[in-house]
Protein backbone atom coordinates (compact mmCIF):
# COMPACT_ATOMS: atom_id res chain seq x y z
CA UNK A 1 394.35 -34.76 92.06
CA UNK A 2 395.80 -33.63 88.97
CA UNK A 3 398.74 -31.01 89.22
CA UNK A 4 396.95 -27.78 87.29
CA UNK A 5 399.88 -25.31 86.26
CA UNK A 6 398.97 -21.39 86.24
CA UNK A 7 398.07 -20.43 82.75
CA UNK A 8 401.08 -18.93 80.47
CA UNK A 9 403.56 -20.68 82.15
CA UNK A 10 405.45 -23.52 79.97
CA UNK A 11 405.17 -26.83 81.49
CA UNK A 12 409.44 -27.49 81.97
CA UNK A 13 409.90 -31.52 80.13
CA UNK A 14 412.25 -33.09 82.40
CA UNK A 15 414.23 -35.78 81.11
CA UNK A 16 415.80 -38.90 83.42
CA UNK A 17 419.32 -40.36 82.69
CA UNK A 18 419.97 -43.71 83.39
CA UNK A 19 424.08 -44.75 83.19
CA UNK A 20 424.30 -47.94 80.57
CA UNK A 21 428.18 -48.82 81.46
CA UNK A 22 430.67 -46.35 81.20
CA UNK A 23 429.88 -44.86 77.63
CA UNK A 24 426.40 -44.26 77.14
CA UNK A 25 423.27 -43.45 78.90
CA UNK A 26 419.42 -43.78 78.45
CA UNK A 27 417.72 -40.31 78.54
CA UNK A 28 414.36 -41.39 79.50
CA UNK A 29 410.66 -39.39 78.71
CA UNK A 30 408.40 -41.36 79.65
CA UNK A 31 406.92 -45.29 79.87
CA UNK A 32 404.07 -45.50 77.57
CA UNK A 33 403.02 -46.12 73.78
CA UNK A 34 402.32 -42.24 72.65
CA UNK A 35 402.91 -40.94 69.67
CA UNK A 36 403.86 -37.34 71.04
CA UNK A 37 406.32 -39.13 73.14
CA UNK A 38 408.12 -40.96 70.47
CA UNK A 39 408.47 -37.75 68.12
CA UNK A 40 409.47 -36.13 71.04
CA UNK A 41 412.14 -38.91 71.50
CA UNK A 42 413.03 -38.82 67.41
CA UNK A 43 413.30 -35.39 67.64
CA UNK A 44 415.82 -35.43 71.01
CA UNK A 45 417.67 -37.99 68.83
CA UNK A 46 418.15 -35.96 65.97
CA UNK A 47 419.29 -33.13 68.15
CA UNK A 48 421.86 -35.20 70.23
CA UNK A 49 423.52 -36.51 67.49
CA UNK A 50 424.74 -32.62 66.02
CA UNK A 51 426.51 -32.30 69.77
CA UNK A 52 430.18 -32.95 69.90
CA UNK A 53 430.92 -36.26 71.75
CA UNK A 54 427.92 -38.16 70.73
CA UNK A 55 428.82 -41.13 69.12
CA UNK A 56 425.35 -42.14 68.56
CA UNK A 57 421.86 -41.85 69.56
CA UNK A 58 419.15 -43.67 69.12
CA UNK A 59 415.51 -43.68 69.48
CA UNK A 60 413.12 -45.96 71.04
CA UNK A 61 409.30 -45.66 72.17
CA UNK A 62 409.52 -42.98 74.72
CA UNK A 63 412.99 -42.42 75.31
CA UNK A 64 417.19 -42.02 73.49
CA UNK A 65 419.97 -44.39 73.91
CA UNK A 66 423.49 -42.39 73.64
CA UNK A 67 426.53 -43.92 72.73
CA UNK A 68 429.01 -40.95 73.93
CA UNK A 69 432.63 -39.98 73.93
CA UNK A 70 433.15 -40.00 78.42
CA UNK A 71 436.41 -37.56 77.56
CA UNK A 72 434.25 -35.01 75.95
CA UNK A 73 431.15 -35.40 77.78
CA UNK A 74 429.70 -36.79 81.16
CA UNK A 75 425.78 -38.37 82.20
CA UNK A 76 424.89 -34.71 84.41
CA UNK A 77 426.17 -32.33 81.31
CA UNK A 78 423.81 -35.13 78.92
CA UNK A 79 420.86 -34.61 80.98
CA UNK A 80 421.48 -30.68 80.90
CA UNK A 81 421.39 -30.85 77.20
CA UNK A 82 418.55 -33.22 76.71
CA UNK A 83 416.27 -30.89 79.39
CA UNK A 84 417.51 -27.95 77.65
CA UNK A 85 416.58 -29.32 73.65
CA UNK A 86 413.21 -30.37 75.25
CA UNK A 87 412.40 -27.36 76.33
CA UNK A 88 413.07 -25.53 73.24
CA UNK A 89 410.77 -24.50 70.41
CA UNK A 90 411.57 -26.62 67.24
CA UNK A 91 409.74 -27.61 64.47
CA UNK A 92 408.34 -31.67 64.98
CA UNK A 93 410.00 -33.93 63.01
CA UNK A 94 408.09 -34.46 59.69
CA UNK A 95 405.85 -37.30 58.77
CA UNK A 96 408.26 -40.63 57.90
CA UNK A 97 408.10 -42.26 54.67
CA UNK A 98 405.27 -44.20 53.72
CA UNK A 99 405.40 -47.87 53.01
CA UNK A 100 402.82 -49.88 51.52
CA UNK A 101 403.37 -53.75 52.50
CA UNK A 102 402.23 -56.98 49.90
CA UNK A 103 401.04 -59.70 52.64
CA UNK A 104 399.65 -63.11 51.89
CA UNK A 105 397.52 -64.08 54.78
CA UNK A 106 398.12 -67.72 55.03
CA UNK A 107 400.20 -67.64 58.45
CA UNK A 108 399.99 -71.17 60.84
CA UNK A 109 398.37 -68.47 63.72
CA UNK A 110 395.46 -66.71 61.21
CA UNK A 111 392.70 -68.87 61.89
CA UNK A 112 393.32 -69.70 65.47
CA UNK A 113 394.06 -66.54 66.51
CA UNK A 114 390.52 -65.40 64.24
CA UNK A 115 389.17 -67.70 67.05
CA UNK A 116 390.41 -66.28 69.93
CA UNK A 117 389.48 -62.95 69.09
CA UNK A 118 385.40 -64.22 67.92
CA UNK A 119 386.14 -63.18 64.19
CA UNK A 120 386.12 -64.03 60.92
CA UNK A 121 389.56 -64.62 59.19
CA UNK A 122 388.42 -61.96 56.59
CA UNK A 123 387.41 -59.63 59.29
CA UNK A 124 390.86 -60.50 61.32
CA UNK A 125 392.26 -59.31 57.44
CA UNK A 126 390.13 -56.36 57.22
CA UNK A 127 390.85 -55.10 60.70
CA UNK A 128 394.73 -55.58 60.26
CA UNK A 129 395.10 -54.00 56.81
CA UNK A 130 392.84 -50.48 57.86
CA UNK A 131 395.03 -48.63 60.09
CA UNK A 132 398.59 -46.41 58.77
CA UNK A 133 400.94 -48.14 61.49
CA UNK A 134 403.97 -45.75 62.53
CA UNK A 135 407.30 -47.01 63.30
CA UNK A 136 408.05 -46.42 66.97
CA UNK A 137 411.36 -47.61 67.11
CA UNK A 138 413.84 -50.40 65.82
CA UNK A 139 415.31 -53.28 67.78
CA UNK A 140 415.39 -56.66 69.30
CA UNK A 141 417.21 -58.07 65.78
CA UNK A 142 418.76 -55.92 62.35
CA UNK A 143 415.58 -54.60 60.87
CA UNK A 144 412.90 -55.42 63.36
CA UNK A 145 410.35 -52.47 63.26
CA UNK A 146 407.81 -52.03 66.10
CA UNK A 147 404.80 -51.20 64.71
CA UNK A 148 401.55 -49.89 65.94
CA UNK A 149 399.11 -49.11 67.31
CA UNK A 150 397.17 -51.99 66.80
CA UNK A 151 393.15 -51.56 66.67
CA UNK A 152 392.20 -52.66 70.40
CA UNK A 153 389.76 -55.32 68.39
CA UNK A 154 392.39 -57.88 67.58
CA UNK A 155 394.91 -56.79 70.57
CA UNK A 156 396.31 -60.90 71.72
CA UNK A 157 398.90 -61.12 74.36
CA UNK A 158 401.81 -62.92 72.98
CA UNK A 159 401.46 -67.13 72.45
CA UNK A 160 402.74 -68.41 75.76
CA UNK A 161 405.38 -70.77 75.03
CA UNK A 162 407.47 -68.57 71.91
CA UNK A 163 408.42 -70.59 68.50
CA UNK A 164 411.83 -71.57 68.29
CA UNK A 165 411.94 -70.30 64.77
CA UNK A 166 409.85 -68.03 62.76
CA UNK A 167 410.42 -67.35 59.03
CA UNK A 168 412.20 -64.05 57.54
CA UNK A 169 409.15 -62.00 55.89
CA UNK A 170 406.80 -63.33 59.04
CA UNK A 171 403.63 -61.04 59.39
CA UNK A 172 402.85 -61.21 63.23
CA UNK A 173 400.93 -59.37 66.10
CA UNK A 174 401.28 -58.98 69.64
CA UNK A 175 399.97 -56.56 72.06
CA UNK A 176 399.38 -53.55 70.48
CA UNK A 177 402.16 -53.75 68.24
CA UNK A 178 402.17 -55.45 64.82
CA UNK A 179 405.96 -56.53 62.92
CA UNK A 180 407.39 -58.14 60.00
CA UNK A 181 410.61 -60.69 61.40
CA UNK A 182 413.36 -59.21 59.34
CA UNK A 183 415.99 -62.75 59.71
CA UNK A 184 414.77 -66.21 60.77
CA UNK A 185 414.49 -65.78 64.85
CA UNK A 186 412.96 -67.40 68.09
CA UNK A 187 409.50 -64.91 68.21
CA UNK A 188 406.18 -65.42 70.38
CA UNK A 189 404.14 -63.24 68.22
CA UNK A 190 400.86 -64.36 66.59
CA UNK A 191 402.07 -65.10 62.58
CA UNK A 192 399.14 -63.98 60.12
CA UNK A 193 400.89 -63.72 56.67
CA UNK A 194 404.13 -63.37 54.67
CA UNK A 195 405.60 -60.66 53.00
CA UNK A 196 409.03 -60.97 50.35
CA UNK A 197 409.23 -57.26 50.65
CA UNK A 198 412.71 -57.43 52.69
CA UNK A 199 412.84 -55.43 56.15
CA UNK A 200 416.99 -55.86 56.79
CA UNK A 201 419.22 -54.67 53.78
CA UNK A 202 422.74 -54.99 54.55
CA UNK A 203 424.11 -53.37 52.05
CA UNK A 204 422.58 -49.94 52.83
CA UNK A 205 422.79 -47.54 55.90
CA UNK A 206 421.18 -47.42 57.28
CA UNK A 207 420.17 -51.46 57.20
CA UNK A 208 416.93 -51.20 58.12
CA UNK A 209 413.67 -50.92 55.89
CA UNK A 210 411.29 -48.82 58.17
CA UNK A 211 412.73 -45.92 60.16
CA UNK A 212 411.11 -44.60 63.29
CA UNK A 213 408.64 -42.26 62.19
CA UNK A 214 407.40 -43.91 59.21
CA UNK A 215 404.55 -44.94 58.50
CA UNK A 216 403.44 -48.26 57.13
CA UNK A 217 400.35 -49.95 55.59
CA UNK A 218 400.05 -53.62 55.00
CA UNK A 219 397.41 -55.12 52.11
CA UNK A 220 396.36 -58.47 50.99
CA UNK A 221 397.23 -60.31 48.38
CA UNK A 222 396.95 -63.75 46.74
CA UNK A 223 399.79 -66.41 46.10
CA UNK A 224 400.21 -65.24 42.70
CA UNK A 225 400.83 -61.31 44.02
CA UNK A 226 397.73 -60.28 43.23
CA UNK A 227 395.42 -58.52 44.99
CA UNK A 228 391.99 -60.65 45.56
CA UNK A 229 388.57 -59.31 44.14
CA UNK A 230 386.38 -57.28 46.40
CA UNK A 231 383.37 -58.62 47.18
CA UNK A 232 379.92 -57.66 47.01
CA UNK A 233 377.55 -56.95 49.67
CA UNK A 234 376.18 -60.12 49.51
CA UNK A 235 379.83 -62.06 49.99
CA UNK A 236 380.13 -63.37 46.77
């Protein structure tokens, strides 16, 4: 049975801390996909990182790492904080930049993985190019963005024996989630397209394209960078 709390009182966020060596901690929030949970998260981040002793904190689906000075601050006075910003009234963080993607949809996975889901390589297109992805988080290499949430009709689980190699500019799926591979890199994912819109830039800071909290939307276009004709009702 669900726990029902009287109505007026606040609902106190609790947040657990999990040690990550000697100098920083994860400040878990939950363990699920949510988009409350990971502006929640964004916004703990942001917080964190105006406290003296954080060296750095960084946010993921549903929870902050932090990078922290252990002379000016310790895991149970980190968990006090985080509990304590939680609870607070602040404003969400606003809505992330908005990227609009160029994708040719000639990947070595489109039509078998068109298959696998009983659809149409144009309707595999269509379906990938509706939604406004967010950015949960960035990981796993420089510039890889976690995208989603994919539409549940072309949710694959990943290819069971991973590529050794997958291009830079890669358009894949897996899961829910949906990416771009930043740098050449081992990957599982199922590759639809290519972009040459570049997800890691060195040179700025910070290096990565998409930020968590922004949003992205991905649309088709031909070899020569254009974008292909609609067609009529009767396919032509």
């Amino acid at each position: 049975m669900p726990i029902r709390h009287p109505v007026g009182v606040p609902v106190r966020r609790r947040a657990a801390v999990y040690p990550l060596g000697d100098q920083a901690v994860l400040i878990e929030l939950g363990r699920r996909i949510d988009t409350a949970l990971n502006s929640r998260a964004i916004a703990l981040a942001r917080a964190l990182r105006q406290r003296r002793g954080v060296l750095e904190a960084t946010p993921g689906y549903a929870s902050v790492t932090l990078r922290y000075d252990p002379e000016r601050l310790q895991p149970d006075t980190i968990q006090k904080a985080a509990e304590r910003l939680l609870n607070q009234k602040t404003p969400p963080p606003g809505m992330g930049r908005l990227h609009r993607v160029p994708v040719i949809y000639d990947g070595p996975d489109l039509e078998e993985t068109a298959r696998a889901l009983d659809l149409g390589v144009d309707e595999l297109i269509h379906l990938h190019t509706q939604p406004t992805y967010r950015c949960f988080m960035v990981g796993f290499v420089p510039g890889w963005a976690y995208l989603g949430p994919l539409p549940e009709r072309i949710r694959l689980p990943r290819r069971p024996v991973p590529r050794t190699a997958v291009p830079a500019g890669t358009v894949a799926i897996a899961g829910s989630q949906a990416g771009v591979y930043p740098l050449p890199t081992p990957g599982g994912w199922h590759l639809l397209g290519r972009t040459t819109l570049p997800m890691f830039l060195p040179e700025q800071d910070p290096p990565s394209l998409f930020l968590p909290g922004d949003r992205v939307r991905f649309f088709r276009i031909d070899g020569d960078g254009q974008q292909p004709a609609a067609k009529d009702d009767n396919g032509s």
